[in-house]
PDB file of N, CA and C in Angstrom:
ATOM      1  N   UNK A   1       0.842  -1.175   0.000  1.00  0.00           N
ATOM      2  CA  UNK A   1       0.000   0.000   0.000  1.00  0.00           C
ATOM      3  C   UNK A   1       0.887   1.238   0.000  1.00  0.00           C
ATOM      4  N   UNK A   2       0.620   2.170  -0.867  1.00  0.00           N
ATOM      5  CA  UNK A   2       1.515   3.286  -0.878  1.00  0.00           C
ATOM      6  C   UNK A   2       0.727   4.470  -0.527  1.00  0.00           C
ATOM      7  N   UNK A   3       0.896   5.164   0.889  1.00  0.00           N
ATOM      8  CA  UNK A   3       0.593   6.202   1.240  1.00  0.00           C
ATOM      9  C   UNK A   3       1.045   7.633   0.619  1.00  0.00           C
ATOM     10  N   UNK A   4       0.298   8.770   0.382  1.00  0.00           N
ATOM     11  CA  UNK A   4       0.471  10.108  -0.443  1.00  0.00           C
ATOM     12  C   UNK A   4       0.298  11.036   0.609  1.00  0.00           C
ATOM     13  N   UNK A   5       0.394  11.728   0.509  1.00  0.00           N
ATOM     14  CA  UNK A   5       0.253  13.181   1.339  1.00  0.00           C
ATOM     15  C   UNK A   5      -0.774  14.040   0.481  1.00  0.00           C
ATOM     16  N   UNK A   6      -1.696  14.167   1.833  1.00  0.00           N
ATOM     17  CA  UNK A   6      -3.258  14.707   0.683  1.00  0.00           C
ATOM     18  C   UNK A   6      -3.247  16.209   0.381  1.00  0.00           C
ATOM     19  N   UNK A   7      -2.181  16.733   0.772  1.00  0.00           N
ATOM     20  CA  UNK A   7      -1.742  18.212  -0.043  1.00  0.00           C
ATOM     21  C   UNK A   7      -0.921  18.378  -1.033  1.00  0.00           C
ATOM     22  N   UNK A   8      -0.098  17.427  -1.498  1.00  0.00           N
ATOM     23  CA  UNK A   8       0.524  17.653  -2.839  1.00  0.00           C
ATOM     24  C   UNK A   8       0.421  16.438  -3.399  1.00  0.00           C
ATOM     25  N   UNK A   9       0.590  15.239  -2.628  1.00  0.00           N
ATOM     26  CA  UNK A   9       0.386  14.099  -3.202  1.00  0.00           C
ATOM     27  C   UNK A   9       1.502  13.023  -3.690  1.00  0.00           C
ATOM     28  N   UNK A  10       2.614  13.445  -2.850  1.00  0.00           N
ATOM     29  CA  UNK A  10       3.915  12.946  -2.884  1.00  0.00           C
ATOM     30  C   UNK A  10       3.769  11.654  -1.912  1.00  0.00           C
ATOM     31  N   UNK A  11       4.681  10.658  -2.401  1.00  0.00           N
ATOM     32  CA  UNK A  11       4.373   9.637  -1.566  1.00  0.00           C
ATOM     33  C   UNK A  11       5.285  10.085   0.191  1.00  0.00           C
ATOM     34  N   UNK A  12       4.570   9.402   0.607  1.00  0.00           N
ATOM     35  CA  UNK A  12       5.349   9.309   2.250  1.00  0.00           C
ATOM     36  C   UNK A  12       5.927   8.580   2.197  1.00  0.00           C
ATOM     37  N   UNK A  13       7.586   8.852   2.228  1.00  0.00           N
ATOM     38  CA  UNK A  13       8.667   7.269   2.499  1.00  0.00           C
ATOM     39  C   UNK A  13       8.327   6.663   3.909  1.00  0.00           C
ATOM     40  N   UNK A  14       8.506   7.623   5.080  1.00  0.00           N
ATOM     41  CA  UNK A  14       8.456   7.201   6.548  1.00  0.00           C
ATOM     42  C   UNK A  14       7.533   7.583   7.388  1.00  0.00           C
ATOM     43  N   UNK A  15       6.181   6.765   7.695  1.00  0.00           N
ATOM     44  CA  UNK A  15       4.951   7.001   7.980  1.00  0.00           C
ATOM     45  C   UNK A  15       5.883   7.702   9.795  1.00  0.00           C
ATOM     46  N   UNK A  16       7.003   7.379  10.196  1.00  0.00           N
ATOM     47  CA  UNK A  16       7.458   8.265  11.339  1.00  0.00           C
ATOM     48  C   UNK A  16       7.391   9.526  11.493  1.00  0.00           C
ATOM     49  N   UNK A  17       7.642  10.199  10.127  1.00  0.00           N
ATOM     50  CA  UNK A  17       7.674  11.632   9.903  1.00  0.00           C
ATOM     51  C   UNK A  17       6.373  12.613  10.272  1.00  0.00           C
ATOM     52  N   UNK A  18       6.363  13.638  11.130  1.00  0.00           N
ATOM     53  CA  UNK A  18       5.291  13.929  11.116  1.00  0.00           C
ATOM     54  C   UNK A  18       4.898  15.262   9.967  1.00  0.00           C
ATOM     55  N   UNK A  19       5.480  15.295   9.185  1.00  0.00           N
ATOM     56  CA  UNK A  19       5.391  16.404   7.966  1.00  0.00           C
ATOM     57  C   UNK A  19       5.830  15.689   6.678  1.00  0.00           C
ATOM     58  N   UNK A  20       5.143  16.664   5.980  1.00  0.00           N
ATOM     59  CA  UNK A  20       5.561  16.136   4.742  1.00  0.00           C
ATOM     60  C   UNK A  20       6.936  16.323   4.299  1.00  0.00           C
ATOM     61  N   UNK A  21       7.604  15.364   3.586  1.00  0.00           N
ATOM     62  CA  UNK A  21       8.839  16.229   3.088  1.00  0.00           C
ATOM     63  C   UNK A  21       9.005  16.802   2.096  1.00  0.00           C
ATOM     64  N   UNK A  22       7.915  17.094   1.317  1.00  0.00           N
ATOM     65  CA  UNK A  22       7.882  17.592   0.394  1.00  0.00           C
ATOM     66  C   UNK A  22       7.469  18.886   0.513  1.00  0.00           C
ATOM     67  N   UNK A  23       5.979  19.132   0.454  1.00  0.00           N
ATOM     68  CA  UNK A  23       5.243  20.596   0.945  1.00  0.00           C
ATOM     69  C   UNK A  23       5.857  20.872   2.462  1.00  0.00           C
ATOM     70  N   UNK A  24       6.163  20.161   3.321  1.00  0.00           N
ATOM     71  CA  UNK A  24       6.227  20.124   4.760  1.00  0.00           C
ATOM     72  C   UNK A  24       4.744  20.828   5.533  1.00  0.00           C
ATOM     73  N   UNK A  25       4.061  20.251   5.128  1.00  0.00           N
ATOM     74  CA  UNK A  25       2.656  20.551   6.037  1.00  0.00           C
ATOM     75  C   UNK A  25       2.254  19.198   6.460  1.00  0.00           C
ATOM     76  N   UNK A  26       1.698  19.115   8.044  1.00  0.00           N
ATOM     77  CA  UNK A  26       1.893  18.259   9.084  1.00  0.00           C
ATOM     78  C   UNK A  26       0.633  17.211   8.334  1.00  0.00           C
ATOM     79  N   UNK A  27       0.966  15.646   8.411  1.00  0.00           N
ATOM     80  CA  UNK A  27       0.350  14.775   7.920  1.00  0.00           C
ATOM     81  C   UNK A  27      -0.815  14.834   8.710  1.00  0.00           C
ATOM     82  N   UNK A  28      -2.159  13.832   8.420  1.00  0.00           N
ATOM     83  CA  UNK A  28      -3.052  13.345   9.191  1.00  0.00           C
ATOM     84  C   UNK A  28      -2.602  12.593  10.062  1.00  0.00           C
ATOM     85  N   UNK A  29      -2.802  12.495  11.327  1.00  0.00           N
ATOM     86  CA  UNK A  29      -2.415  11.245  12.391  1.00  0.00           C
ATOM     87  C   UNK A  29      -2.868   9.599  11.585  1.00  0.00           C
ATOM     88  N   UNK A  30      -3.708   9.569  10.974  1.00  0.00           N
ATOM     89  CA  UNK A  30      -3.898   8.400  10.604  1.00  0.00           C
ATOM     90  C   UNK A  30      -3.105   7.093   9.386  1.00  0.00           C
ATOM     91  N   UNK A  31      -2.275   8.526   9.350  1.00  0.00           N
ATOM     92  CA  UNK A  31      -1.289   8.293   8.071  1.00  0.00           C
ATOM     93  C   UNK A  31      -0.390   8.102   8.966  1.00  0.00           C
ATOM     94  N   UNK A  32       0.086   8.088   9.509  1.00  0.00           N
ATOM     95  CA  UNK A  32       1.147   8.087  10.788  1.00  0.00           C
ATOM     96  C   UNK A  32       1.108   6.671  11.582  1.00  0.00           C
ATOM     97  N   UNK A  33       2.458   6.390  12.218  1.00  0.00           N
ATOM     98  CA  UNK A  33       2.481   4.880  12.792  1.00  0.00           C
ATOM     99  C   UNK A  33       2.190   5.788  14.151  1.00  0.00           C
ATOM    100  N   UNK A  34       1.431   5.054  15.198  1.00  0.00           N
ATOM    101  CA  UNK A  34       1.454   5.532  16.396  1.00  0.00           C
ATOM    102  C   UNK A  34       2.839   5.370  16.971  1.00  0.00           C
ATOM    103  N   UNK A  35       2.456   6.025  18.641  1.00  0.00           N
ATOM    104  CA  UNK A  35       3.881   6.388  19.339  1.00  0.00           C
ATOM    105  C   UNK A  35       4.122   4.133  19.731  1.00  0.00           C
ATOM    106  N   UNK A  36       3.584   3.740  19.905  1.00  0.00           N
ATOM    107  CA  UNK A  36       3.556   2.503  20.091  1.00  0.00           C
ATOM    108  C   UNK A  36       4.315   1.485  18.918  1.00  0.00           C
ATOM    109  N   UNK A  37       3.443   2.028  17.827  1.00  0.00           N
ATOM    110  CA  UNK A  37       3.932   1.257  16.497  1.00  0.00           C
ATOM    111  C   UNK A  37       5.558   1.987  16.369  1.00  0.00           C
ATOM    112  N   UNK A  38       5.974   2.276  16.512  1.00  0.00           N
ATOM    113  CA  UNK A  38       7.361   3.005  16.415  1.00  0.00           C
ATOM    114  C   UNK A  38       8.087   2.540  17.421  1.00  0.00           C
ATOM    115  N   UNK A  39       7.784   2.023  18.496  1.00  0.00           N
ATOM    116  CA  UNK A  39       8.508   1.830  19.622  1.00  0.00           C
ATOM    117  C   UNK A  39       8.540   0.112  19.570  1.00  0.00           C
ATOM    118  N   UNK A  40       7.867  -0.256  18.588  1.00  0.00           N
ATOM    119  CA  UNK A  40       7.691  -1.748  18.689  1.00  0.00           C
ATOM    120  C   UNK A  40       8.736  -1.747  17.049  1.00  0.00           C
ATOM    121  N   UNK A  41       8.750  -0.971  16.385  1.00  0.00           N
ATOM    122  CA  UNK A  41       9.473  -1.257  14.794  1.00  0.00           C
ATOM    123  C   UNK A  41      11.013  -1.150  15.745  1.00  0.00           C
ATOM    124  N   UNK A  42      11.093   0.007  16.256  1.00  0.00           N
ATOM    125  CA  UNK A  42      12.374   0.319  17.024  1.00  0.00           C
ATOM    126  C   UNK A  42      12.890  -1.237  17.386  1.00  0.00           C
ATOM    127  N   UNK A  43      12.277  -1.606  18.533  1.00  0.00           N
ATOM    128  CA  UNK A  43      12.537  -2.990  19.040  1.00  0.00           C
ATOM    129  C   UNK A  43      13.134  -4.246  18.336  1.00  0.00           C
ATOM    130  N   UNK A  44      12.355  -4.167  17.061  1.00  0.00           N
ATOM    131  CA  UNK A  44      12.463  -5.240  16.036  1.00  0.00           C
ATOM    132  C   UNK A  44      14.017  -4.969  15.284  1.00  0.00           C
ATOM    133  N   UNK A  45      14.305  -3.589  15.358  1.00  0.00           N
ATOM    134  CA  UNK A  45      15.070  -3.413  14.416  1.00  0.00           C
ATOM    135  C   UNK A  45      16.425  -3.804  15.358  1.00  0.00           C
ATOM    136  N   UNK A  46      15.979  -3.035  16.607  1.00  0.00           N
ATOM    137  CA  UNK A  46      17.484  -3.089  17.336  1.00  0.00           C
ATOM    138  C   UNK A  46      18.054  -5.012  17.437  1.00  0.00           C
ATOM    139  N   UNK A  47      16.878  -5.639  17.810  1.00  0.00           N
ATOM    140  CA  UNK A  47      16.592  -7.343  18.111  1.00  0.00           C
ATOM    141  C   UNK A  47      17.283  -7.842  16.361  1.00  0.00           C
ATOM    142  N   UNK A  48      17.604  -7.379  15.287  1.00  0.00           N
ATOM    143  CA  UNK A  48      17.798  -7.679  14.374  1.00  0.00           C
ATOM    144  C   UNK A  48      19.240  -7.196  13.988  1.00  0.00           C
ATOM    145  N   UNK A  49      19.704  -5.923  14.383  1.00  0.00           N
ATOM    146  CA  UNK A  49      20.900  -5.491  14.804  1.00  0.00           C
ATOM    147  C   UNK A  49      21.705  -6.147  15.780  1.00  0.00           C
ATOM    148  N   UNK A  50      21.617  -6.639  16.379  1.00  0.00           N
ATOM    149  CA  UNK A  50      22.313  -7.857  17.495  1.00  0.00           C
ATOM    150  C   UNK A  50      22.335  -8.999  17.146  1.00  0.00           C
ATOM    151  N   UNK A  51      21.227  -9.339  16.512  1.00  0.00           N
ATOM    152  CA  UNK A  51      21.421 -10.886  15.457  1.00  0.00           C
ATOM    153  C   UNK A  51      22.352 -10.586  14.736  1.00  0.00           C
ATOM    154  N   UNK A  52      22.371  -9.735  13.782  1.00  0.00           N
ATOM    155  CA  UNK A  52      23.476  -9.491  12.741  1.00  0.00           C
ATOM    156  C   UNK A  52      25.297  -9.788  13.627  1.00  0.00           C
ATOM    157  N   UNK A  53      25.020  -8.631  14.311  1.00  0.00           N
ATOM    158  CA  UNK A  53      26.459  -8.255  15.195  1.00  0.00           C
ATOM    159  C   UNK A  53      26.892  -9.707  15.684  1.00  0.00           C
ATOM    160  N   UNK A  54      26.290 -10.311  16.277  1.00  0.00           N
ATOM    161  CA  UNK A  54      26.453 -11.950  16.983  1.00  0.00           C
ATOM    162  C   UNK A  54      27.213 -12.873  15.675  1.00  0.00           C
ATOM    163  N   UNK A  55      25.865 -12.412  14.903  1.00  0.00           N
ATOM    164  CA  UNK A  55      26.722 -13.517  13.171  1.00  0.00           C
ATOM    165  C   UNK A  55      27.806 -13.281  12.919  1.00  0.00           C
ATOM    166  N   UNK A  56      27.697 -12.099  12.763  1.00  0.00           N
ATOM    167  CA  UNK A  56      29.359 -11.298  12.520  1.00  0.00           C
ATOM    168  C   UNK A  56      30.366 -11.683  13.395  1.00  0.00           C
ATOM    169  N   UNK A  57      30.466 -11.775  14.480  1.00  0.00           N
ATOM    170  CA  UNK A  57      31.135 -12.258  15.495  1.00  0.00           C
ATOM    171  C   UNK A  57      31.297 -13.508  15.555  1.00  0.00           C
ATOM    172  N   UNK A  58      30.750 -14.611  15.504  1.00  0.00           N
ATOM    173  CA  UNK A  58      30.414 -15.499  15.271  1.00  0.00           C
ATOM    174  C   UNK A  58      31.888 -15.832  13.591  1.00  0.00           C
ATOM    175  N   UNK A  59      31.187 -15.551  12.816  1.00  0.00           N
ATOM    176  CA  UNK A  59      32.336 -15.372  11.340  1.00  0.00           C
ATOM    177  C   UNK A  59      33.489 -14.853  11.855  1.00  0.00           C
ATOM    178  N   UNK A  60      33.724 -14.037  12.590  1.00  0.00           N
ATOM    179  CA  UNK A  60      35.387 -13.574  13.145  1.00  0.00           C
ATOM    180  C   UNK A  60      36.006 -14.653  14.117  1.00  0.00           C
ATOM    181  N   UNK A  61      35.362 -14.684  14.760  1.00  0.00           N
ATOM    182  CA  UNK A  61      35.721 -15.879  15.604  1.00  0.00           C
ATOM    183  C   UNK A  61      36.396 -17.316  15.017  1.00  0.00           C
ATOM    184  N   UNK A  62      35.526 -17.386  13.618  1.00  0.00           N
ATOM    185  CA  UNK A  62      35.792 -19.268  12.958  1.00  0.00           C
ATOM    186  C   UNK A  62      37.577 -18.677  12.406  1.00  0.00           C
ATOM    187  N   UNK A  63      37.230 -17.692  11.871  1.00  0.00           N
ATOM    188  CA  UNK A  63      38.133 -17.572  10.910  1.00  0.00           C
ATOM    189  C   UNK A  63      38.175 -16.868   9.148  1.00  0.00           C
ATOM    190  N   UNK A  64      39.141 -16.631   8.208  1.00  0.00           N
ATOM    191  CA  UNK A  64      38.855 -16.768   7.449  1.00  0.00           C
ATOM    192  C   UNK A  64      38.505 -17.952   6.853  1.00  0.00           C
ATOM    193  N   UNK A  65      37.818 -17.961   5.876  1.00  0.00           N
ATOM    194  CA  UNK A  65      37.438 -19.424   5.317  1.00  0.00           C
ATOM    195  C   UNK A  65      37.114 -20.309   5.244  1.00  0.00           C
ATOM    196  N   UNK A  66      37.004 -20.390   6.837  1.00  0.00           N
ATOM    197  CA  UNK A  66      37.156 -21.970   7.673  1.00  0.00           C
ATOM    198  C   UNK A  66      35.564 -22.314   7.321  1.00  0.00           C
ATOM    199  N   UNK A  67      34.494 -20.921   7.846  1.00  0.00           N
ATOM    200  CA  UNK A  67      33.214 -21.149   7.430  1.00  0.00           C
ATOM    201  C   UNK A  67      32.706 -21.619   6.331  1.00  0.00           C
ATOM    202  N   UNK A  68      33.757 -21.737   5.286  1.00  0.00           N
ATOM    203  CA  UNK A  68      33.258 -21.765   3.835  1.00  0.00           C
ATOM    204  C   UNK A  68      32.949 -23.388   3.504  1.00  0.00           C
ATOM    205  N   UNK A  69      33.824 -24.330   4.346  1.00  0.00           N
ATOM    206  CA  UNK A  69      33.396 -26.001   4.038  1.00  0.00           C
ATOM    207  C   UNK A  69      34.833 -26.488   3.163  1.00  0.00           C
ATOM    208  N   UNK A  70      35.719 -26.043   3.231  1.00  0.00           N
ATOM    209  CA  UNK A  70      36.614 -26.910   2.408  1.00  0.00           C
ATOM    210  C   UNK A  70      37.015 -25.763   1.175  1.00  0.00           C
ATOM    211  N   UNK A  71      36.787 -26.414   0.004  1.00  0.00           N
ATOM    212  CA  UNK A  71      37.030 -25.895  -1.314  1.00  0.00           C
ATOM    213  C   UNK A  71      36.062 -24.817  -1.749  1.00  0.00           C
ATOM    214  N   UNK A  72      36.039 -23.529  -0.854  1.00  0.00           N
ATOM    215  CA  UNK A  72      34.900 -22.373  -1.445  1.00  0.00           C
ATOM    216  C   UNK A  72      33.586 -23.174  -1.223  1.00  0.00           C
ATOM    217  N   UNK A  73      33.259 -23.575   0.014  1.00  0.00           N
ATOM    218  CA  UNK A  73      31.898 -23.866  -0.002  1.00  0.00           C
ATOM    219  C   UNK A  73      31.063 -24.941  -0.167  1.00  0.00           C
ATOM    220  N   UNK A  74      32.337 -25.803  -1.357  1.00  0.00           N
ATOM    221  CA  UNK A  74      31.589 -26.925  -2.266  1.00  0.00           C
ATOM    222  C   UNK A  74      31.381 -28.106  -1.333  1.00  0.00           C
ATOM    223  N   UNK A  75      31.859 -28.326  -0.610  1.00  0.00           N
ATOM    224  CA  UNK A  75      31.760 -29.508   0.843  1.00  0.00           C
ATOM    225  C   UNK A  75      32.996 -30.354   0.034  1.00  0.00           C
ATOM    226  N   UNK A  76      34.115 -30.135  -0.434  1.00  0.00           N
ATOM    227  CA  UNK A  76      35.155 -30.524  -0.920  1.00  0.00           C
ATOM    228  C   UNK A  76      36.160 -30.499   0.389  1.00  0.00           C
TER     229      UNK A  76
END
């Protein structure tokens, strides 16, 4: 679903924003993620940022290459 801004009609990239970035005149609240829905995307994102960081860590830890299985991967 692609949300617009009902004064010029530009799409909204980040339903966070409370203005347009285009005209910059203040959206409808309904177009908007609540203070809740933002605090729960927040959550998800940070919980997904620490997965990453762990993997990553995780890959430094083995080594170069070592993760790869032998011959680039091939189970060689």
């Amino acid at each position: 679903m692609e949300f617009r801004c009902p004064y010029c009609q530009a799409p909204i990239y980040s339903r966070k924003d409370k203005i347009c970035g285009v005209c910059e005149k203040p959206l409808p609240k309904e177009l908007l993620f609540t203070d809740e829905q933002i605090a729960l995307l927040k959550k998800q994102s940070d919980a997904e940022e620490k997965r990453t960081n762990e993997f990553k860590q995780q890959m430094d830890d083995v080594g170069p290459h070592e993760h790869l299985g032998g011959m680039g991967g091939m189970g060689i």
